[in-house]
PDB file of N, CA and C in Angstrom:
ATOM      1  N   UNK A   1      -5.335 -16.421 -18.413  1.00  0.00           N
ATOM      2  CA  UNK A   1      -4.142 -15.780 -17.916  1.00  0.00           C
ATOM      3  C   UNK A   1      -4.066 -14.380 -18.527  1.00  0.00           C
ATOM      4  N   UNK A   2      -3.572 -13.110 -17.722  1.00  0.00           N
ATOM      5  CA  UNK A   2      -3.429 -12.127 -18.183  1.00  0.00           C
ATOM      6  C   UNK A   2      -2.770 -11.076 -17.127  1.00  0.00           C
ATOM      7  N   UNK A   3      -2.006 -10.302 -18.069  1.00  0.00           N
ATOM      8  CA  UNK A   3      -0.827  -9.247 -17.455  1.00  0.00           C
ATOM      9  C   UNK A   3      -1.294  -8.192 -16.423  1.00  0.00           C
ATOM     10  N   UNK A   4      -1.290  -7.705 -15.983  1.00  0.00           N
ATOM     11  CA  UNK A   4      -1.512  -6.717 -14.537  1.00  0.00           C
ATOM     12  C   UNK A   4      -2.155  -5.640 -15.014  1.00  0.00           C
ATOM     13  N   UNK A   5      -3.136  -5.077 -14.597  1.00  0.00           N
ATOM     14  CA  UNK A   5      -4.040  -4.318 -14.733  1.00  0.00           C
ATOM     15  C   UNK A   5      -2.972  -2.442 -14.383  1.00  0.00           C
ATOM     16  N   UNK A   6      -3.311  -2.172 -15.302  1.00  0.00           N
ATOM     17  CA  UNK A   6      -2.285  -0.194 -15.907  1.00  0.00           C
ATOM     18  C   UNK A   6      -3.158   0.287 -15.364  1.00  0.00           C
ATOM     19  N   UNK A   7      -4.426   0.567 -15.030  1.00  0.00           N
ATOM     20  CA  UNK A   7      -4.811   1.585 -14.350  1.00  0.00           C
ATOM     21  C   UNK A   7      -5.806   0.772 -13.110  1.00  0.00           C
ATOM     22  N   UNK A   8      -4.938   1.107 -11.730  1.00  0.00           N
ATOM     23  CA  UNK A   8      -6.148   0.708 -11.113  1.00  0.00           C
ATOM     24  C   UNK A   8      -6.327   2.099 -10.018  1.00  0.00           C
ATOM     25  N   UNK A   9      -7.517   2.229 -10.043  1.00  0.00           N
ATOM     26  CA  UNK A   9      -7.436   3.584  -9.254  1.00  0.00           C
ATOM     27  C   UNK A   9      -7.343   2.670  -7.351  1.00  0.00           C
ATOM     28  N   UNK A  10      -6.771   3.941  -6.594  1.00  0.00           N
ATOM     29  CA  UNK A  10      -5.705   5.192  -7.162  1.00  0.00           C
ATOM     30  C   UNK A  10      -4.674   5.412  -7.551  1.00  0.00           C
ATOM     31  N   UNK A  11      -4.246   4.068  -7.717  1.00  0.00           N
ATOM     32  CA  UNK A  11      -2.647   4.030  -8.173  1.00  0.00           C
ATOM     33  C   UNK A  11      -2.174   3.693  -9.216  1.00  0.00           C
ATOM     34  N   UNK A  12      -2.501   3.630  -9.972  1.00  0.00           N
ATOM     35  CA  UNK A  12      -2.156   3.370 -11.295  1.00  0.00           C
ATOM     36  C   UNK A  12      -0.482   2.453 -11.869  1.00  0.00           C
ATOM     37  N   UNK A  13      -0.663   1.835 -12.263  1.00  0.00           N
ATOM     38  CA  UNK A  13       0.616   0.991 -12.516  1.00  0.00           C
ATOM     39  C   UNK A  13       1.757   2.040 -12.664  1.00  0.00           C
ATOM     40  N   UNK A  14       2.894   2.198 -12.040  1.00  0.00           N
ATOM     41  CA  UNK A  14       4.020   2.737 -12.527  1.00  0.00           C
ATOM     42  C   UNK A  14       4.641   2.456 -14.033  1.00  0.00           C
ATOM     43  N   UNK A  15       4.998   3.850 -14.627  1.00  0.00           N
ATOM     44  CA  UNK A  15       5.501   3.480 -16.051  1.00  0.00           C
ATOM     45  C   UNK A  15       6.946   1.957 -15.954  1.00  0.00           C
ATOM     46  N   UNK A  16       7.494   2.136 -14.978  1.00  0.00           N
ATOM     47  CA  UNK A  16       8.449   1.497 -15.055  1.00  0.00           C
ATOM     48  C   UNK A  16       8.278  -0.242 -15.062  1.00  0.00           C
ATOM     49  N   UNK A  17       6.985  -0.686 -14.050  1.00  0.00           N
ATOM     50  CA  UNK A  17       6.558  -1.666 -14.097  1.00  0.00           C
ATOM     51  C   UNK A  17       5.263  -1.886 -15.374  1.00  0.00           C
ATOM     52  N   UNK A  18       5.150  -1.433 -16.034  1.00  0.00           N
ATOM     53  CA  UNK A  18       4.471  -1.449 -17.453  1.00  0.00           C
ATOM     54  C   UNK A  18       5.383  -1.718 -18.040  1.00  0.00           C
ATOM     55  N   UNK A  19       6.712  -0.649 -18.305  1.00  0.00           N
ATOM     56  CA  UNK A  19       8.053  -0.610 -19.692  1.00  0.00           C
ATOM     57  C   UNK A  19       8.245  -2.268 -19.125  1.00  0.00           C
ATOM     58  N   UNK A  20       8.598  -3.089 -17.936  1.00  0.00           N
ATOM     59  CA  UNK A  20       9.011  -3.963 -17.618  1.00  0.00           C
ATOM     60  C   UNK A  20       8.193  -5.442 -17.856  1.00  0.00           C
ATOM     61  N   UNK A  21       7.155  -5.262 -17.866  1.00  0.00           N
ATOM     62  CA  UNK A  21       5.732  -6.239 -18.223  1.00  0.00           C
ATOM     63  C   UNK A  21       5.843  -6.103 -19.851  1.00  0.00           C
ATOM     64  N   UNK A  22       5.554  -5.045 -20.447  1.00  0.00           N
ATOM     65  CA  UNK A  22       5.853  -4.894 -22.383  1.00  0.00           C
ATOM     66  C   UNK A  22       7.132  -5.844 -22.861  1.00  0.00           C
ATOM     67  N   UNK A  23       8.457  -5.363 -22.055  1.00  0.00           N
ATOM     68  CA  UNK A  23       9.754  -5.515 -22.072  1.00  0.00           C
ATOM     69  C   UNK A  23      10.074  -6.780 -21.923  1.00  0.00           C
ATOM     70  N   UNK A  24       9.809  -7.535 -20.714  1.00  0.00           N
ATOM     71  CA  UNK A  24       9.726  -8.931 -19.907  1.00  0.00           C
ATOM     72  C   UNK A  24       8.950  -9.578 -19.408  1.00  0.00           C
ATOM     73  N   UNK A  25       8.062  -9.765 -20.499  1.00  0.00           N
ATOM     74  CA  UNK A  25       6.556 -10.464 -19.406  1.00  0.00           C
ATOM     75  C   UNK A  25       6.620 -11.429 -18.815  1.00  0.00           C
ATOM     76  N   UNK A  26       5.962 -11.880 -17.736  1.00  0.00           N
ATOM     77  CA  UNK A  26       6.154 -12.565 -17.239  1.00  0.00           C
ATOM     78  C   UNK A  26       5.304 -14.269 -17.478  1.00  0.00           C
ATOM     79  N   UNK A  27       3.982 -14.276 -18.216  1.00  0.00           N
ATOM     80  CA  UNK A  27       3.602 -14.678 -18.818  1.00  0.00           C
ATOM     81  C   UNK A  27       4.039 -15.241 -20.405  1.00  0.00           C
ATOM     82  N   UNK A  28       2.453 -15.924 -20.840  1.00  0.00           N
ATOM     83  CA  UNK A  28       3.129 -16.275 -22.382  1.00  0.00           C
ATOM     84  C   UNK A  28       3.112 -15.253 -23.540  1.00  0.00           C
ATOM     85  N   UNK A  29       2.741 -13.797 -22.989  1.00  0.00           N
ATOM     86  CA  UNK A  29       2.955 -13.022 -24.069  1.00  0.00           C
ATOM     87  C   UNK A  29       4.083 -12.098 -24.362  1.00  0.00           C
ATOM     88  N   UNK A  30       4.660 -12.186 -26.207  1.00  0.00           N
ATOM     89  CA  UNK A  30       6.012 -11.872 -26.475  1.00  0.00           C
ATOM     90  C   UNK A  30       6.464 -10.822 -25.674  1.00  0.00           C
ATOM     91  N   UNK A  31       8.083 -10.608 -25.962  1.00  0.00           N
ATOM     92  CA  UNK A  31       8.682  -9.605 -25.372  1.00  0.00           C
ATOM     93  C   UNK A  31       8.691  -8.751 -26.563  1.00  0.00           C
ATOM     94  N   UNK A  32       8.329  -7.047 -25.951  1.00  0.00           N
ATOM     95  CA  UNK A  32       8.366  -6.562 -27.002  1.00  0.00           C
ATOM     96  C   UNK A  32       9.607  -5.989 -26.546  1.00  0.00           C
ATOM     97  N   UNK A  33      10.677  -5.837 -27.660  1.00  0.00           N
ATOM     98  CA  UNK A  33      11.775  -5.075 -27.811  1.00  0.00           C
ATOM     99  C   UNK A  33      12.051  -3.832 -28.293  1.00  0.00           C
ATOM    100  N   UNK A  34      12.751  -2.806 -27.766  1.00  0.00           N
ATOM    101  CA  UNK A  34      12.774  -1.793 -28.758  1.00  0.00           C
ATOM    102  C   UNK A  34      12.915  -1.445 -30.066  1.00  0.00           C
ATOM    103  N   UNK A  35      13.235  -3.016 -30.809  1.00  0.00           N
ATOM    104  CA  UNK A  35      13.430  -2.755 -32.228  1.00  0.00           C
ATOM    105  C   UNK A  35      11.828  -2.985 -32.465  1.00  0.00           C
ATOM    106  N   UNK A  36      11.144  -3.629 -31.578  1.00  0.00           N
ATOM    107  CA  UNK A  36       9.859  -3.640 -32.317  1.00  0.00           C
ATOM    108  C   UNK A  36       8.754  -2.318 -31.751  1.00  0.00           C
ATOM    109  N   UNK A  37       9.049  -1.997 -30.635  1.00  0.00           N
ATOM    110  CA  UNK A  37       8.448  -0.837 -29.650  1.00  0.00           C
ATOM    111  C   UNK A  37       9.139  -0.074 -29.911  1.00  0.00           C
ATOM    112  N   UNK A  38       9.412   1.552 -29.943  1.00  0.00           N
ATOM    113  CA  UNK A  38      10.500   2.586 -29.406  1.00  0.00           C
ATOM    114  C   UNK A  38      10.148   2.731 -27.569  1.00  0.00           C
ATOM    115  N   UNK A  39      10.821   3.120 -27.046  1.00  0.00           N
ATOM    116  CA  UNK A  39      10.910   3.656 -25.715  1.00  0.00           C
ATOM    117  C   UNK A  39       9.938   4.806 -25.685  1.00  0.00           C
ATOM    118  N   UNK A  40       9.976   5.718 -26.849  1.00  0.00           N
ATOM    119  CA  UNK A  40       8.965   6.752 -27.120  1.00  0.00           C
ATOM    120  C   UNK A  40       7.104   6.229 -27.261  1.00  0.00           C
ATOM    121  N   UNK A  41       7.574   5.300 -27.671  1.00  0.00           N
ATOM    122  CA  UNK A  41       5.953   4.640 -28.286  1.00  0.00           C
ATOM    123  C   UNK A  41       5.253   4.166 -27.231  1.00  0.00           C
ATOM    124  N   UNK A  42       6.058   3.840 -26.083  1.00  0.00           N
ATOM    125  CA  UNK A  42       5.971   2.310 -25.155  1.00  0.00           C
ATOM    126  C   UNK A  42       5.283   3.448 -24.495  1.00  0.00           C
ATOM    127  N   UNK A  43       5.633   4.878 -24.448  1.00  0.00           N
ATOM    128  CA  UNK A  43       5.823   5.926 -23.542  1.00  0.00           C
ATOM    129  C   UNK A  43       4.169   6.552 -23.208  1.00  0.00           C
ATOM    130  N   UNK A  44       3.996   6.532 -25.023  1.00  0.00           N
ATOM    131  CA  UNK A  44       2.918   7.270 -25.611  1.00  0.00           C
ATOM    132  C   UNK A  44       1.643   6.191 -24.948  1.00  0.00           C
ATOM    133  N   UNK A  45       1.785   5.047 -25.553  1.00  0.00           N
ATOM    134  CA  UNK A  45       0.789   4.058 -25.146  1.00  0.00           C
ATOM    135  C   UNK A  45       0.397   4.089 -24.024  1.00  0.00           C
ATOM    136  N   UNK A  46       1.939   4.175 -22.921  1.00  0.00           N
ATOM    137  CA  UNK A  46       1.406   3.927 -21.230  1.00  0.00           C
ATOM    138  C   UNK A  46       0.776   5.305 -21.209  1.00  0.00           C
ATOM    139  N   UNK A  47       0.708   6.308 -21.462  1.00  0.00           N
ATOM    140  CA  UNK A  47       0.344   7.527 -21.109  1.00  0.00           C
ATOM    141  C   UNK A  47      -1.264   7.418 -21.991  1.00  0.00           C
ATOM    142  N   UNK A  48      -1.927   7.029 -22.953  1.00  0.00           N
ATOM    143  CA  UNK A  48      -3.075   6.375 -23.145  1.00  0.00           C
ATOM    144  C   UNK A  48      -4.095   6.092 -22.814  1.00  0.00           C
ATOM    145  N   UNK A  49      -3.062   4.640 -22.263  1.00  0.00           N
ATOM    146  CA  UNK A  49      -3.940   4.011 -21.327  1.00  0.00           C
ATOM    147  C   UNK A  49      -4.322   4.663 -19.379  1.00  0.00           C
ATOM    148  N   UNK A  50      -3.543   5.021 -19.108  1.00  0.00           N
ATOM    149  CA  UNK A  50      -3.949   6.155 -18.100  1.00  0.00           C
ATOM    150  C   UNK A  50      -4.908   6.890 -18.390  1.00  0.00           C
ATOM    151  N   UNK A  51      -5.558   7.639 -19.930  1.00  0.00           N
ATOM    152  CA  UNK A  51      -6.275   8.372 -19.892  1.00  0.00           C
ATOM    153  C   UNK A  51      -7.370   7.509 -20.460  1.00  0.00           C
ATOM    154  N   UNK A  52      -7.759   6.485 -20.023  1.00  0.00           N
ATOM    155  CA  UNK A  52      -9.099   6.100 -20.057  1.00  0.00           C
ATOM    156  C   UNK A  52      -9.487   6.117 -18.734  1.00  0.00           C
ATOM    157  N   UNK A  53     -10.783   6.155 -18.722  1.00  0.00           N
ATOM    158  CA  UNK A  53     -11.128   6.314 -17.080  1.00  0.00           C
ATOM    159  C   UNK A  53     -11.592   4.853 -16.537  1.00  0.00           C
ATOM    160  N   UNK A  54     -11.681   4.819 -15.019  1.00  0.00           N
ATOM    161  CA  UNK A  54     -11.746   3.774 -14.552  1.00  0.00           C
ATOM    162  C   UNK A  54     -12.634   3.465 -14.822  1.00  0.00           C
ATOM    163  N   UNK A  55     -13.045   1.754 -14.745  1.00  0.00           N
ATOM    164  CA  UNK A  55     -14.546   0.871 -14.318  1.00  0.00           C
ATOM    165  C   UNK A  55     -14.885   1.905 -13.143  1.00  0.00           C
ATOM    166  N   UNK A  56     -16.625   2.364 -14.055  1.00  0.00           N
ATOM    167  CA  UNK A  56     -17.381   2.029 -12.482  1.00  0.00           C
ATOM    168  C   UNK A  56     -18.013   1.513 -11.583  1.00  0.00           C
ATOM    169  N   UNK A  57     -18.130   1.134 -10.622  1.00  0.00           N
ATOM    170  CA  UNK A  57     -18.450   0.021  -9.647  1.00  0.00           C
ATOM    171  C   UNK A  57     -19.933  -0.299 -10.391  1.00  0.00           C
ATOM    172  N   UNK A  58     -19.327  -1.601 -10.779  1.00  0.00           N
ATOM    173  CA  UNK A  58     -21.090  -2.487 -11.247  1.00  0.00           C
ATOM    174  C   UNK A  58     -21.739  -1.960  -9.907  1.00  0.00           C
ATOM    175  N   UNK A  59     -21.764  -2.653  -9.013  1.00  0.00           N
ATOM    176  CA  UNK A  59     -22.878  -2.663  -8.063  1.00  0.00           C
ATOM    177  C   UNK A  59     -23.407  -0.730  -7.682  1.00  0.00           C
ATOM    178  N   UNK A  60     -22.314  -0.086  -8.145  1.00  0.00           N
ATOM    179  CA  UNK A  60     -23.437   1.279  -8.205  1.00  0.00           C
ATOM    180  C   UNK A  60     -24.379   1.958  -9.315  1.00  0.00           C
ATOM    181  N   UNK A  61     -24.769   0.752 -10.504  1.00  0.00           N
ATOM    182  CA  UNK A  61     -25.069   1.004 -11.536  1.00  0.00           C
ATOM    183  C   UNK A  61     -26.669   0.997 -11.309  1.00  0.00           C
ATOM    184  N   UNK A  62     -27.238   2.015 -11.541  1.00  0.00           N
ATOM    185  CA  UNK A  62     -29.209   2.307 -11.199  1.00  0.00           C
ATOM    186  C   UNK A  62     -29.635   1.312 -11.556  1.00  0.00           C
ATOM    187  N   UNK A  63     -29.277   0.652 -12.476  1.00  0.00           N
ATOM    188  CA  UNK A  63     -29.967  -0.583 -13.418  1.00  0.00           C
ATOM    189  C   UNK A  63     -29.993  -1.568 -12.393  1.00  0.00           C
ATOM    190  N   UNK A  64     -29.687  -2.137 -11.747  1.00  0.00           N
ATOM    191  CA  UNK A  64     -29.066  -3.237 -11.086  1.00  0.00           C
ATOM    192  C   UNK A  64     -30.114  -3.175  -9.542  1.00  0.00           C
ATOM    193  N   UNK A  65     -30.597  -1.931  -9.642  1.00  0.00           N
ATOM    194  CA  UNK A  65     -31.495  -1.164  -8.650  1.00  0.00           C
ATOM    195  C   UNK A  65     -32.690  -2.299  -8.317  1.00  0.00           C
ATOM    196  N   UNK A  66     -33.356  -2.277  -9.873  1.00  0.00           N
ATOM    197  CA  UNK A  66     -34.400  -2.550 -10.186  1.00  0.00           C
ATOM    198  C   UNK A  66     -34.689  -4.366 -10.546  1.00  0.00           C
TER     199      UNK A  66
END
């Protein structure tokens, strides 16, 4: 089991449905609260994880060629 994928190109998870998944998961993992998150932090993180770049397509990998 696991929470919804933050970056999927091209659309990338909305901050609001991230703050809301951190906030209220829907799953078995805790709620984080602002006494344990800031709103600032939650902010920093989602903005983060956006800047990793996407998977690239296994099947266009040269290796896989051969």
């Amino acid at each position: 089991m696991h929470g919804p994928t933050v970056r999927t190109s091209p659309s990338p998870l909305p901050f609001e449905a991230f703050a809301g998944q951190v906030r209220r998961p829907a799953n078995a993992m805790p709620a984080y609260t602002t006494v344990v998150l800031s709103d600032r932090d939650l902010s920093d993180i989602c903005a983060d994880l956006l800047m990793v770049p996407p998977v690239p397509d296994p099947q266009a990998a040269a290796i896989l060629e051969q």
